[in-house]
N, C-alpha and C. Protein backbone atom coordinates (compact mmCIF):
# COMPACT_ATOMS: atom_id res chain seq x y z
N UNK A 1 197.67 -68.77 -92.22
CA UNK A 1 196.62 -68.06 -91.52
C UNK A 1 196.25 -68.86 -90.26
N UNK A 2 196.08 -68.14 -89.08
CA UNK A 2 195.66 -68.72 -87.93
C UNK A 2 194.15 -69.36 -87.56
N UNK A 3 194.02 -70.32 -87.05
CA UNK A 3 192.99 -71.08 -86.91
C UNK A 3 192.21 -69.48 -85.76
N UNK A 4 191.19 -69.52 -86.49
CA UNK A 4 190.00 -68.68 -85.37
C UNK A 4 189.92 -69.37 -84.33
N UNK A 5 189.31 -69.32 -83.07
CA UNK A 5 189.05 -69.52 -81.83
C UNK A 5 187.24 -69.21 -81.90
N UNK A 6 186.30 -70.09 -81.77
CA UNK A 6 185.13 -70.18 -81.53
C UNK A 6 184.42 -69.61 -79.85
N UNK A 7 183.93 -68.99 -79.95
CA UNK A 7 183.53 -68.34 -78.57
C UNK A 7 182.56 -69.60 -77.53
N UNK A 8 181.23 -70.03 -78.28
CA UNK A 8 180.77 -70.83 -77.81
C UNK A 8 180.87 -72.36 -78.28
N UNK A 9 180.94 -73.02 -77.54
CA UNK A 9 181.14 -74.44 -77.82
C UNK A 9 179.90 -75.53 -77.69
N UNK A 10 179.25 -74.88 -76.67
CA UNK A 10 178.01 -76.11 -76.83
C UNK A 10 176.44 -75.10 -76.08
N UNK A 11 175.13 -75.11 -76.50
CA UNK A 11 174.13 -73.92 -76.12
C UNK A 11 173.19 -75.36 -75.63
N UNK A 12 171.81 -74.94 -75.11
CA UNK A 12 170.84 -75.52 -74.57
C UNK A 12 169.82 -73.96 -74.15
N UNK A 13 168.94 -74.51 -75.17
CA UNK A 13 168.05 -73.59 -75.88
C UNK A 13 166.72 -74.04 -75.74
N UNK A 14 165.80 -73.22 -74.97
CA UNK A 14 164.59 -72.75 -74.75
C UNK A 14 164.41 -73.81 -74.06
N UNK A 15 164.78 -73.94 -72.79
CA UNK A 15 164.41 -75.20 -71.60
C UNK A 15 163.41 -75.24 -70.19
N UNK A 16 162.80 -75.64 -70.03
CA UNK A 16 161.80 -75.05 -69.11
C UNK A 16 162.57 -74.98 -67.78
N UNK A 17 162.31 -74.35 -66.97
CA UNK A 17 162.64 -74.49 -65.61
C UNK A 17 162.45 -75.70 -64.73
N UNK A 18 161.76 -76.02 -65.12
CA UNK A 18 161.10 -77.40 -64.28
C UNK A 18 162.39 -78.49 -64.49
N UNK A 19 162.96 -78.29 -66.04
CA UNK A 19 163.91 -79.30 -66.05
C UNK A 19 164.90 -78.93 -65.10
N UNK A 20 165.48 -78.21 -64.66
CA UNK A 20 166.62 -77.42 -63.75
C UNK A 20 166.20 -78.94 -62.49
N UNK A 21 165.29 -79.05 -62.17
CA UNK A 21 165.10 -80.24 -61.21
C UNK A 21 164.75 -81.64 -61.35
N UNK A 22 164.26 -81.77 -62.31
CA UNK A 22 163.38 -82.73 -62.91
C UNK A 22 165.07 -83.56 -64.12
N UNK A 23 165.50 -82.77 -64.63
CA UNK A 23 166.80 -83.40 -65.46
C UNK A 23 167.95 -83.42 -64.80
N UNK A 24 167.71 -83.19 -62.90
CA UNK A 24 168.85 -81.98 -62.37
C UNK A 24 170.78 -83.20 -63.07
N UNK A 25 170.69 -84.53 -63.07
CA UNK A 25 171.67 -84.60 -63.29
C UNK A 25 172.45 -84.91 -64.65
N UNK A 26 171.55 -85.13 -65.62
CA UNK A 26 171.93 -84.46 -66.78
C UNK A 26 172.52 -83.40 -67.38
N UNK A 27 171.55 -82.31 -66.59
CA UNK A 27 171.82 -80.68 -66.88
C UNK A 27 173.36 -80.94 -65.95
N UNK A 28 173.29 -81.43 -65.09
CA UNK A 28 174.88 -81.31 -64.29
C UNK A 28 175.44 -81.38 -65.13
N UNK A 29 175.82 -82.70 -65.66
CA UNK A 29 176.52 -83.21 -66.26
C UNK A 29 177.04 -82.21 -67.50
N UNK A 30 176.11 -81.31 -68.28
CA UNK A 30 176.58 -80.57 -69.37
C UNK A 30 177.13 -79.07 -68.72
N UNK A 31 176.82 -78.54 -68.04
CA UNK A 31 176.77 -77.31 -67.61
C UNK A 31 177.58 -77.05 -66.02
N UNK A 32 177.78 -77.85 -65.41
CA UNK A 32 178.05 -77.45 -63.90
C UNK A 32 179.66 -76.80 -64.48
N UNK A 33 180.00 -75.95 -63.22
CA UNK A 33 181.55 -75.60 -63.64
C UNK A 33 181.73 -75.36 -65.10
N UNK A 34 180.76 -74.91 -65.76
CA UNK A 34 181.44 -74.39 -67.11
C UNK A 34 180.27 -72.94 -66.67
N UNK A 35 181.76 -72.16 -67.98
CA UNK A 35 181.55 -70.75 -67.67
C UNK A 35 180.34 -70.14 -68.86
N UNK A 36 179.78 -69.31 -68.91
CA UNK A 36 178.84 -68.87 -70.17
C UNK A 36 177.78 -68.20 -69.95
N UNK A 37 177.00 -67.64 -70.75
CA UNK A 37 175.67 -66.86 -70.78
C UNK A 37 174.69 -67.46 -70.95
N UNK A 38 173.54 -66.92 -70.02
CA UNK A 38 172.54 -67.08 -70.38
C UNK A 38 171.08 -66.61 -69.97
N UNK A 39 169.90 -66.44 -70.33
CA UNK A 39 168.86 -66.01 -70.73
C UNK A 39 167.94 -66.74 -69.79
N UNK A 40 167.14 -66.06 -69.44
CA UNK A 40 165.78 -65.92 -68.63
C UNK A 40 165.15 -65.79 -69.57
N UNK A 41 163.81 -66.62 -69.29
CA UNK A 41 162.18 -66.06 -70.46
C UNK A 41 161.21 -66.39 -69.50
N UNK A 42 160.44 -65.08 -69.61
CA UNK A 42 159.03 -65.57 -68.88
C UNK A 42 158.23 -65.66 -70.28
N UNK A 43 157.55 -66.98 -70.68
CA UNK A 43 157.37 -67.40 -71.53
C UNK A 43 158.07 -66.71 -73.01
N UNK A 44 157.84 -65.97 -74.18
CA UNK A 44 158.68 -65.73 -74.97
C UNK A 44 159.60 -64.65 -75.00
N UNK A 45 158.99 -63.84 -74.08
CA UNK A 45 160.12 -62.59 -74.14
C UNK A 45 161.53 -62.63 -72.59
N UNK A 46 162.33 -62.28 -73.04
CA UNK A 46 163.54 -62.45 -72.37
C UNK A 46 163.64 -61.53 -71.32
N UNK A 47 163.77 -62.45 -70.19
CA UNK A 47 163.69 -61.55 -68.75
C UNK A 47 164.84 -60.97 -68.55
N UNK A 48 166.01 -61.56 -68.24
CA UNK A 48 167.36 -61.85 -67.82
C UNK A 48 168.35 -62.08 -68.33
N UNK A 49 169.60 -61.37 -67.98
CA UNK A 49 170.63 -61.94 -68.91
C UNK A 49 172.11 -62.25 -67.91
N UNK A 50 172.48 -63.06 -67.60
CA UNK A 50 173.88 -62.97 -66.97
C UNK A 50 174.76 -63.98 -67.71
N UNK A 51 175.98 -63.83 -66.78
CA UNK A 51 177.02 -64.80 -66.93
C UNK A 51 177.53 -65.41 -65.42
N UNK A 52 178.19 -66.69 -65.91
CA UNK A 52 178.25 -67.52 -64.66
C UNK A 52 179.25 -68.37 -64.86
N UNK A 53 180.37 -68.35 -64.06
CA UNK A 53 181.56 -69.37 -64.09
C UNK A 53 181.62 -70.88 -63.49
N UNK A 54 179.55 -70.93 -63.27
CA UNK A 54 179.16 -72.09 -62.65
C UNK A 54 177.86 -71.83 -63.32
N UNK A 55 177.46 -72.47 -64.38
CA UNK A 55 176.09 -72.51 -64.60
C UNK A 55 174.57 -72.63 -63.91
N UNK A 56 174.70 -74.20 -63.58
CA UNK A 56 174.44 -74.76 -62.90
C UNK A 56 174.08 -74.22 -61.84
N UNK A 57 174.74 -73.86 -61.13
CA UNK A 57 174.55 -73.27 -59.85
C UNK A 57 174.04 -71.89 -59.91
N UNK A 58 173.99 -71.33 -60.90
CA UNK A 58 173.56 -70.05 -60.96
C UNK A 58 171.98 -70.06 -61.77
N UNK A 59 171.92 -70.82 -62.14
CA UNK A 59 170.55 -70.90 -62.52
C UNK A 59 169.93 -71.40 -61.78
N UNK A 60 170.34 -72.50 -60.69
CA UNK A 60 169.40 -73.06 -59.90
C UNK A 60 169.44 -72.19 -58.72
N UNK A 61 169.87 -71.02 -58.23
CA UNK A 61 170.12 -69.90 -57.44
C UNK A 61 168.82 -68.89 -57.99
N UNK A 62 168.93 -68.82 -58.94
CA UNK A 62 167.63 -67.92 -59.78
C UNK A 62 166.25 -68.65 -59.66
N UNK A 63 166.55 -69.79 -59.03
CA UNK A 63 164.89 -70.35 -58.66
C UNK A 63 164.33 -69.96 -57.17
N UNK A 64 165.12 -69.77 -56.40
CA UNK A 64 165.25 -69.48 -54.96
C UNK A 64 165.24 -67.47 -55.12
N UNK A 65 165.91 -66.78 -55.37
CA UNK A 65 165.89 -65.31 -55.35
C UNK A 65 165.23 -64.56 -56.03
N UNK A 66 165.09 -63.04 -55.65
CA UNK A 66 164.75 -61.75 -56.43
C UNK A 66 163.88 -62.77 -57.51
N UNK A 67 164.25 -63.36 -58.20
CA UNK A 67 163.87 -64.12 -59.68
C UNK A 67 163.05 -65.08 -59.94
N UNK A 68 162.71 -65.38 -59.02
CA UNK A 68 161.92 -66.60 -58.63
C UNK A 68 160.52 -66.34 -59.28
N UNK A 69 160.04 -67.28 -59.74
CA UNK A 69 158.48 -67.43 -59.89
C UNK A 69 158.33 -65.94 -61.75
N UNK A 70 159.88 -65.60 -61.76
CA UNK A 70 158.91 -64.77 -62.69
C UNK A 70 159.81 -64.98 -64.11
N UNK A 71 160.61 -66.28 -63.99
CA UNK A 71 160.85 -66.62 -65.36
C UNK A 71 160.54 -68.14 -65.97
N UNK A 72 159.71 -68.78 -66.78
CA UNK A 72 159.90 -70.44 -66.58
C UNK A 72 160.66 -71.00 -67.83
N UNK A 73 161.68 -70.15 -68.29
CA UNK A 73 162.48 -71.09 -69.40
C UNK A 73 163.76 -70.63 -69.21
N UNK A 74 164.80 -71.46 -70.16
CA UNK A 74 166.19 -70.32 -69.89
C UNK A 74 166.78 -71.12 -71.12
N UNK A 75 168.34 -70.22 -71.39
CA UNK A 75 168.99 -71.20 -72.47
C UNK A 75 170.18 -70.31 -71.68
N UNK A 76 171.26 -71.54 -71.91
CA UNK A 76 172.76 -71.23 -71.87
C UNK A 76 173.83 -71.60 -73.08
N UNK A 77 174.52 -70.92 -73.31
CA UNK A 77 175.57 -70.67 -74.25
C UNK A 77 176.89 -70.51 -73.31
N UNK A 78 177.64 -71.59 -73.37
CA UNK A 78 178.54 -72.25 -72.54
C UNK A 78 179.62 -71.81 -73.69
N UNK A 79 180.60 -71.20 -73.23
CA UNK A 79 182.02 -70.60 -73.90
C UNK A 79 183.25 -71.10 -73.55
N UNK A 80 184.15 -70.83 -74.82
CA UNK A 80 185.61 -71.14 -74.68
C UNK A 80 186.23 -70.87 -73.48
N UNK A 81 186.72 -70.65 -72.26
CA UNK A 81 187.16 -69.54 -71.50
C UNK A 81 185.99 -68.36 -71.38
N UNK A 82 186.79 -67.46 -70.43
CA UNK A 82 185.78 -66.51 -70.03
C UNK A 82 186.95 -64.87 -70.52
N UNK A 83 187.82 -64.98 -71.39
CA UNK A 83 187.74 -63.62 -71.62
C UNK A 83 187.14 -62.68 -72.19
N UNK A 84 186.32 -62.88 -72.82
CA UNK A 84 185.25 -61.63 -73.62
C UNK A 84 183.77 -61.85 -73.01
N UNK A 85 183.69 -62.50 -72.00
CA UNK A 85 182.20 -62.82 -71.89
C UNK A 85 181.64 -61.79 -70.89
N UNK A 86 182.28 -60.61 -69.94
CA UNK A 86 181.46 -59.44 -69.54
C UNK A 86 181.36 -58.71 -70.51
N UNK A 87 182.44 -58.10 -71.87
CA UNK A 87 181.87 -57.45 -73.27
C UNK A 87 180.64 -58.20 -73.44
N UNK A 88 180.66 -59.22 -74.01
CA UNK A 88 179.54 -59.53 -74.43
C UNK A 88 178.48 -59.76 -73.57
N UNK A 89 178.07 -60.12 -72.15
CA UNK A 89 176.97 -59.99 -71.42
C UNK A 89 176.56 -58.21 -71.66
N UNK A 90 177.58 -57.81 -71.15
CA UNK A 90 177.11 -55.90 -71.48
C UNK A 90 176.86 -55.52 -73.10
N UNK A 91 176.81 -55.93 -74.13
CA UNK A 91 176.48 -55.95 -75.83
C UNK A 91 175.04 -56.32 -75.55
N UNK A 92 174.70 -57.74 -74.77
CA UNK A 92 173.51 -58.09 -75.08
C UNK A 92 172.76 -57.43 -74.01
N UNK A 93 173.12 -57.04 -72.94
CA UNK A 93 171.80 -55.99 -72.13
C UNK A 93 171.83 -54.52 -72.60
N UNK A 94 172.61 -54.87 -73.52
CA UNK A 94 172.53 -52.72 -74.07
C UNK A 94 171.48 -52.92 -74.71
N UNK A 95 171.33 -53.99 -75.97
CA UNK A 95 170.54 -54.08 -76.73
C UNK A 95 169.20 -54.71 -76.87
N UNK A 96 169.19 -55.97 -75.77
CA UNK A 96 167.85 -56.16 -75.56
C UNK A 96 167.18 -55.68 -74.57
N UNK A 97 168.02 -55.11 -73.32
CA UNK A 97 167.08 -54.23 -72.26
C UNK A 97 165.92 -55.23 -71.18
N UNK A 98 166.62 -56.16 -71.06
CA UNK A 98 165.53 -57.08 -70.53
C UNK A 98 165.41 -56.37 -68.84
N UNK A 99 164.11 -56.74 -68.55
CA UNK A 99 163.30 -55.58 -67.50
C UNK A 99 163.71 -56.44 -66.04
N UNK A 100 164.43 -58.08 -66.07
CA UNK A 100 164.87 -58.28 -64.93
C UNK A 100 166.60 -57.67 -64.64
N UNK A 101 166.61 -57.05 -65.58
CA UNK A 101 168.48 -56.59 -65.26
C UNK A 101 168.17 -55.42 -64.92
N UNK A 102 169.08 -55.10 -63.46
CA UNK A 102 169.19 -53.78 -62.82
C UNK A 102 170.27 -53.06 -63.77
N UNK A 103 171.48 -53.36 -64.47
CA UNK A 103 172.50 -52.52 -64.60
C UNK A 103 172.38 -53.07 -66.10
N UNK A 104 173.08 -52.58 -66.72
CA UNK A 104 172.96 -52.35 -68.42
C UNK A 104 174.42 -53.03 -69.09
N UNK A 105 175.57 -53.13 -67.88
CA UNK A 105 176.36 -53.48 -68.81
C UNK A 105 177.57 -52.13 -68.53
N UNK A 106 179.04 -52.69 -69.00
CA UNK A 106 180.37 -51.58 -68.88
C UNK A 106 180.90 -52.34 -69.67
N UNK A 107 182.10 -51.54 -70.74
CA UNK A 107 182.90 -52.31 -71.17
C UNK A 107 184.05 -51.28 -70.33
N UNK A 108 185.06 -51.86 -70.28
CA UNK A 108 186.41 -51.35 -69.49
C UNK A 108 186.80 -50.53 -70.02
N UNK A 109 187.82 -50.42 -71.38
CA UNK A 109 187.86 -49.42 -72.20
C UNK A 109 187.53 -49.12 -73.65
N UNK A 110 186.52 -49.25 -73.62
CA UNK A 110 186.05 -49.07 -74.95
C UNK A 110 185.66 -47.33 -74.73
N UNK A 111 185.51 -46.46 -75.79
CA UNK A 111 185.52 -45.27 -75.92
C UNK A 111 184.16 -44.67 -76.64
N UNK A 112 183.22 -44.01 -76.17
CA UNK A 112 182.11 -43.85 -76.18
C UNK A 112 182.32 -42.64 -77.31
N UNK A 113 181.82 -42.52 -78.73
CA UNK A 113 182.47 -41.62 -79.78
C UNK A 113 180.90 -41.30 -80.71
């Protein structure tokens, strides 16, 4: 039997924003150039949801834009590779609906039944 393949490999869970500057080279150190999802919270409920083939840089981009000032925590879930990770960004905005995402999500061919 074939060894499974694990999707995520390492998460960082419920982090304030402030660290994004305040830890900035730590957080480098785990996250820059790695690919994965992750979550916006304006305090407990979940603003945001994307994916990013640069963490790092995409979260600290979300302090500066559109996004700014209206989330102060986040968590990332950093993955194997990036082939299933627009399925799954579009799984998790179907279902949690968070009110900073404009678009909901596509899967390519999956068949609507």
């Amino acid at each position: 039997m074939a060894k499974a393949e694990h999707l995520v490999c390492q998460h960082l869970e419920n982090i304030s924003s402030d660290a994004l500057e305040k830890y900035q080279k730590i957080i480098r150190q785990y996250v820059r150039w790695r690919n994965g999802i992750y979550a916006l919270y304006r305090g407990d409920k979940l603003y945001y949801v994307g994916l990013a083939s640069n963490l790092r840089s995409r979260l600290k981009g979300h302090l500066k834009d559109r996004h700014r000032n209206l989330w102060n925590r986040f968590s990332v879930y950093i993955t194997i590779g990036d082939q299933h990770m627009k399925e799954l960004e579009s799984i998790v905005l179907r279902i949690s609906k968070p009110i900073g995402n404009k678009v909901k999500g596509k899967f390519k061919r999956s068949e609507n039944f």
